[in-house]
N, C-alpha and C. Protein backbone atom coordinates (compact mmCIF):
# COMPACT_ATOMS: atom_id res chain seq x y z
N UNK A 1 -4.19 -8.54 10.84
CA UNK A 1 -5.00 -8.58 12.03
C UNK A 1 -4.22 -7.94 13.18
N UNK A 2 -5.10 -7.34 14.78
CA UNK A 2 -4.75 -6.80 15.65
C UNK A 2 -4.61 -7.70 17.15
N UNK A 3 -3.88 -7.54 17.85
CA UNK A 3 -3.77 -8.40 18.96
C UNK A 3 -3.77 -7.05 20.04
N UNK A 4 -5.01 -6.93 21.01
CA UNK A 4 -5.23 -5.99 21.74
C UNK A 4 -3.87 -6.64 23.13
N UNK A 5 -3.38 -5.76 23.77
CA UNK A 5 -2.04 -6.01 24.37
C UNK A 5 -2.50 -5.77 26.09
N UNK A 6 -3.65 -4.78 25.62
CA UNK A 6 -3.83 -4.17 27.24
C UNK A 6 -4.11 -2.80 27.11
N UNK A 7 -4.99 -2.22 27.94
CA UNK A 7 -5.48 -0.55 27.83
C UNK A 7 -5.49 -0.24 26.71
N UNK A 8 -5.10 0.58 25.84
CA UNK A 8 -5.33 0.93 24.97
C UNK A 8 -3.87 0.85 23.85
N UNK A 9 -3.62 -0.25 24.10
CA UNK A 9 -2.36 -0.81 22.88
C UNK A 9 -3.00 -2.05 22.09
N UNK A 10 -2.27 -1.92 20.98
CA UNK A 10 -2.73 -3.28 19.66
C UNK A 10 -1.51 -3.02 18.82
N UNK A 11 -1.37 -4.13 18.62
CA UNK A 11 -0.01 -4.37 17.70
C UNK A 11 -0.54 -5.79 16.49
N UNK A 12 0.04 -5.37 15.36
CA UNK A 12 -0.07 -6.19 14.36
C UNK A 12 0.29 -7.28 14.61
N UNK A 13 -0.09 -8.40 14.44
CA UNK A 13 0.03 -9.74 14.54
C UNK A 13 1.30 -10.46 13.87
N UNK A 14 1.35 -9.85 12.67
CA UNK A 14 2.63 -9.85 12.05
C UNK A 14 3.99 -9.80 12.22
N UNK A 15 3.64 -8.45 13.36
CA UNK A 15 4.95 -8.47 13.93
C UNK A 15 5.59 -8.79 15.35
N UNK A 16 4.49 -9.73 15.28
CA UNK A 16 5.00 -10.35 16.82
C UNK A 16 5.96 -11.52 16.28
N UNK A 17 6.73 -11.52 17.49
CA UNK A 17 8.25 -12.26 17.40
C UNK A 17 7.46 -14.06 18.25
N UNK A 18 7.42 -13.07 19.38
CA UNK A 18 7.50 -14.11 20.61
C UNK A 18 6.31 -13.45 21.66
N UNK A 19 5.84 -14.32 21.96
CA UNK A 19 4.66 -13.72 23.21
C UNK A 19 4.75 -14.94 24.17
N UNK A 20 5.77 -14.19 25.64
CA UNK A 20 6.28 -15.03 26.48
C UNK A 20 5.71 -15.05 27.79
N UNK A 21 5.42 -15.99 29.12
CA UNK A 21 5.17 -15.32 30.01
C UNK A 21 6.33 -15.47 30.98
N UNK A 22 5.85 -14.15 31.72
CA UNK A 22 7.04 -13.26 32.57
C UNK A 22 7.49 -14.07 33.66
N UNK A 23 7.21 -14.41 34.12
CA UNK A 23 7.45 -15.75 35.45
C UNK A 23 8.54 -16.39 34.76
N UNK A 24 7.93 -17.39 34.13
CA UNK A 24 8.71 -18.16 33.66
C UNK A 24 9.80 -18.00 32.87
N UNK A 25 9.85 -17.22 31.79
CA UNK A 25 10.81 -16.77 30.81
C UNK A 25 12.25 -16.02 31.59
N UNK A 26 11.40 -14.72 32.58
CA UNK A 26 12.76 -14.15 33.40
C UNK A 26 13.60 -15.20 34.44
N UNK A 27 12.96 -16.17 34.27
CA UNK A 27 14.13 -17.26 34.88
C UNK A 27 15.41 -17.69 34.70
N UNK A 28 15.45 -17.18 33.23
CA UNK A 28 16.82 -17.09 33.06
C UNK A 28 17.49 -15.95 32.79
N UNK A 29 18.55 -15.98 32.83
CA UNK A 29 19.37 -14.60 32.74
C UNK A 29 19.34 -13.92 31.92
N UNK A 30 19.60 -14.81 30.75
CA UNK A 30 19.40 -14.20 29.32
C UNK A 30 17.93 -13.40 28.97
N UNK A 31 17.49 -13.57 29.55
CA UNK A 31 16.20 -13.39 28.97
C UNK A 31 16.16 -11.77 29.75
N UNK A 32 16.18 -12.26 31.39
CA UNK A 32 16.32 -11.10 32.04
C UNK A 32 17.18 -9.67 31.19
N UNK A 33 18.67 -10.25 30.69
CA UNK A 33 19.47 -9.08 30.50
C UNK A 33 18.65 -8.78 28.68
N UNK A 34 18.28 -9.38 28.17
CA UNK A 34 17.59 -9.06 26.78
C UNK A 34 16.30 -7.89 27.54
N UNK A 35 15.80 -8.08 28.31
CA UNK A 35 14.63 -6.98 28.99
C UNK A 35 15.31 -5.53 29.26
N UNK A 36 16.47 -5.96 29.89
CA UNK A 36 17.27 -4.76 30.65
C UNK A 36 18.15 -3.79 29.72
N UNK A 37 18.59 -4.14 28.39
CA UNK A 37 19.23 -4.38 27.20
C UNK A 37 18.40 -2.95 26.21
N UNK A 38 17.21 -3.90 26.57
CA UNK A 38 16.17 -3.51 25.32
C UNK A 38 15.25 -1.71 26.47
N UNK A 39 15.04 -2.33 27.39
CA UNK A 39 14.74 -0.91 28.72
C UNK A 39 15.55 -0.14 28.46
N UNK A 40 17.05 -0.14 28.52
CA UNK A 40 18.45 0.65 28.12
C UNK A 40 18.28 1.48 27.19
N UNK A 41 18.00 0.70 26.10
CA UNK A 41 17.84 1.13 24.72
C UNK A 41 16.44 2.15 24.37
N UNK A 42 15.72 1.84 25.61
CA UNK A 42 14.05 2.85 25.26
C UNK A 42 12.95 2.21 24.20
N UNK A 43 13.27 0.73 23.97
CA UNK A 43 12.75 -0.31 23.64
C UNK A 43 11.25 -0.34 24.46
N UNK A 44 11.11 -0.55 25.53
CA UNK A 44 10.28 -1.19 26.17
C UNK A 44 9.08 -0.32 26.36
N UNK A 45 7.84 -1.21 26.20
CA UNK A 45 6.89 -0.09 26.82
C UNK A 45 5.42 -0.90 27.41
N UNK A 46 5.23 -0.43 28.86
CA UNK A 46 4.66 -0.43 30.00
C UNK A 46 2.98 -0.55 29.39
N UNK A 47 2.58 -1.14 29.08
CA UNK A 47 1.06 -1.12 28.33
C UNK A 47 0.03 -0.93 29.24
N UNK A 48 0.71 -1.47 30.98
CA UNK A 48 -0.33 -1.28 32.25
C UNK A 48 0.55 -1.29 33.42
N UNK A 49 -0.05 -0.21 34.27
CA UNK A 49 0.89 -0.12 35.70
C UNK A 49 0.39 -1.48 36.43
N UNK A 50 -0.49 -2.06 36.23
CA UNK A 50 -0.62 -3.53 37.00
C UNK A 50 0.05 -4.26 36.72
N UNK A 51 0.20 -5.77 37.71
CA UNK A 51 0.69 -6.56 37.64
C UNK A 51 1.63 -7.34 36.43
N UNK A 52 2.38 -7.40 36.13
CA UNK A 52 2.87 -7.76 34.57
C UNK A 52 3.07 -9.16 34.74
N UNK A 53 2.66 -9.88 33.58
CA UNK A 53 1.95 -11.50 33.30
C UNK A 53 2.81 -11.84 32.62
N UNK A 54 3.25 -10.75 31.10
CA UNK A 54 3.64 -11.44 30.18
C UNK A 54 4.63 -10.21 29.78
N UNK A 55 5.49 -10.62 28.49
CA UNK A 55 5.90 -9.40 27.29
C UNK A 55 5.67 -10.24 26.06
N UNK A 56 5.55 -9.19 25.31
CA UNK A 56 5.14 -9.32 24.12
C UNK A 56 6.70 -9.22 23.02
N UNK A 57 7.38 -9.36 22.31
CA UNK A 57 8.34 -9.11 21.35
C UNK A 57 7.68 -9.05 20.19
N UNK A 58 8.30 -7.59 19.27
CA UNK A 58 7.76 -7.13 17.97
C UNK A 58 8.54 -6.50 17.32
N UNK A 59 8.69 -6.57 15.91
CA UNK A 59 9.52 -6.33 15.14
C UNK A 59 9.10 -5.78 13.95
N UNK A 60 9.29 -4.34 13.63
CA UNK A 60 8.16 -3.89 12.77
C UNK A 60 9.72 -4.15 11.79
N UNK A 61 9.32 -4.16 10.81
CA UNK A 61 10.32 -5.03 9.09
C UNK A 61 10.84 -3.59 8.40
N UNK A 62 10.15 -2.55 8.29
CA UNK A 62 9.99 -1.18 7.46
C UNK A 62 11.29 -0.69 8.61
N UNK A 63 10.96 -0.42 9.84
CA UNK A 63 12.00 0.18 10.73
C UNK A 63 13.07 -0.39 11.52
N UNK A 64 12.93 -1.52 11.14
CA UNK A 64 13.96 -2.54 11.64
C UNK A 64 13.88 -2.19 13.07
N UNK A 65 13.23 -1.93 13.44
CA UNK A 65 12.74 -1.23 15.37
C UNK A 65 12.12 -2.64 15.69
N UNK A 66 12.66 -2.89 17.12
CA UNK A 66 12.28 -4.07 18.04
C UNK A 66 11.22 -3.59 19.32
N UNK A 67 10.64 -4.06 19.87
CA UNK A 67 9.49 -2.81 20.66
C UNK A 67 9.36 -4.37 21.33
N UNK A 68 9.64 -4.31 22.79
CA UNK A 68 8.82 -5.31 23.96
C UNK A 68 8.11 -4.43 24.89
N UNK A 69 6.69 -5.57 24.86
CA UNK A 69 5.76 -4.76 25.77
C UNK A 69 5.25 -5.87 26.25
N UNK A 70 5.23 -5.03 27.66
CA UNK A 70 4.99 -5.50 29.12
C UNK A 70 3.63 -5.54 29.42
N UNK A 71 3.21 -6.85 29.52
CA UNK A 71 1.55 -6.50 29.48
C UNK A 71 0.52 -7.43 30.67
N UNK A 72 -0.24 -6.81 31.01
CA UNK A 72 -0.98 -7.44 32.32
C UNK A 72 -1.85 -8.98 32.14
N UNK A 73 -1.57 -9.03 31.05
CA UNK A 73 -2.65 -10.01 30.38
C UNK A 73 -2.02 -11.46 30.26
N UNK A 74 -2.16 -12.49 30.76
CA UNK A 74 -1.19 -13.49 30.87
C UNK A 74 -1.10 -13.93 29.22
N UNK A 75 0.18 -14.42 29.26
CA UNK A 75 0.92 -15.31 27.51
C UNK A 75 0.17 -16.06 27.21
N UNK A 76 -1.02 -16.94 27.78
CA UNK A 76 -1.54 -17.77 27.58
C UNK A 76 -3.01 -17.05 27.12
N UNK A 77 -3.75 -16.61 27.47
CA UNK A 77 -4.37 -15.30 26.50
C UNK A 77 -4.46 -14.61 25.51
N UNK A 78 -3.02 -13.98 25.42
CA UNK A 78 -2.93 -13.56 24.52
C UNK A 78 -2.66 -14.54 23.07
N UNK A 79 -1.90 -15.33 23.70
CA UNK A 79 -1.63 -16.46 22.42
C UNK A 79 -2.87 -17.02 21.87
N UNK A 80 -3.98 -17.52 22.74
CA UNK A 80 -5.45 -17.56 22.08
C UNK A 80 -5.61 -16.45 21.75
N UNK A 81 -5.69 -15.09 22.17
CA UNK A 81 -6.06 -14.26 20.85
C UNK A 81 -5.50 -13.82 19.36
N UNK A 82 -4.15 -14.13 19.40
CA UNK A 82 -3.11 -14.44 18.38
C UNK A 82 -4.01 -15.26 17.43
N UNK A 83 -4.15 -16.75 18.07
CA UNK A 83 -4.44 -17.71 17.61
C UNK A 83 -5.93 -17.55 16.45
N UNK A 84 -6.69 -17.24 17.43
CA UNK A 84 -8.10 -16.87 16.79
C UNK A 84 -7.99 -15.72 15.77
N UNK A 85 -7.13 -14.92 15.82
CA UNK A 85 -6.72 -13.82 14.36
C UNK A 85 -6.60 -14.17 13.51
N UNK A 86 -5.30 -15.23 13.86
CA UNK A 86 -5.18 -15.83 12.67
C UNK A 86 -6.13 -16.93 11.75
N UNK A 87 -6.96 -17.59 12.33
CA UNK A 87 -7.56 -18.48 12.28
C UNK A 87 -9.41 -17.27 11.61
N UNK A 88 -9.44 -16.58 12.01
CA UNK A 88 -9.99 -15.02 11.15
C UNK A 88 -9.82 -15.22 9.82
N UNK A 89 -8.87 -14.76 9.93
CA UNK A 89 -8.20 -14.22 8.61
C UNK A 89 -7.50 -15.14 7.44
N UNK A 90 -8.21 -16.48 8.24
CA UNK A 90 -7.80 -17.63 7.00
C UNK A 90 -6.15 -17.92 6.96
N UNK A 91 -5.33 -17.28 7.62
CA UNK A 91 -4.17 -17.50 7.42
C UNK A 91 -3.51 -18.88 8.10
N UNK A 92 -4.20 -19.47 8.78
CA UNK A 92 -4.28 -20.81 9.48
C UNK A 92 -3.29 -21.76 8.37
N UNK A 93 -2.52 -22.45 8.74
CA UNK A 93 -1.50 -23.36 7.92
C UNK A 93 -0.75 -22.92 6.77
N UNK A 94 -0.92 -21.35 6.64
CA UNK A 94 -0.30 -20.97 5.71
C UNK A 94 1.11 -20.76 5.71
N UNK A 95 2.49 -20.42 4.95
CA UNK A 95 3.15 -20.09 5.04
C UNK A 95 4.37 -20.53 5.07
């Protein structure tokens, strides 16, 4: 299944790590320098010039590539749409 991110991004459900929101999470340092780390690296990508709510963490398995994206759509959103994918696709308590 697909988790729409914002404008015209979707990322596999699969390979989401963590879907955090931005307020709260950059409160700590760590978290901050893991953003700045991963920006450095050409990691990061901007899904909307508006307001940013949340990031997303993803980890595709084949490329061992880590990809955070910055997205307008608050964590709490998106995690219901996470949620309802999975809950789609029967994968609910599996695993």
């Amino acid at each position: 299944m697909y988790l729409h991110l914002g404008q015209d991004t979707v990322v596999q459900t699969r390979q989401i790590v963590g879907i955090f929101d931005l307020e709260n999470a950059t409160v700590a340092s760590a978290t901050r320098e893991y953003i700045a780390r991963a920006q450095k690296a050409g990691c990061v990508v901007n899904v909307s010039m508006e307001l940013p709510k949340s990031f997303v963490v993803c980890s595709d398995t084949k490329t061992r590539r880590t990809t955070v994206y910055i997205s307008q759509i608050s964590a709490q959103t998106l995690l219901k749409r996470s949620t309802g994918a999975f809950e789609r696709s029967g994968a609910e308590g599996k695993g």
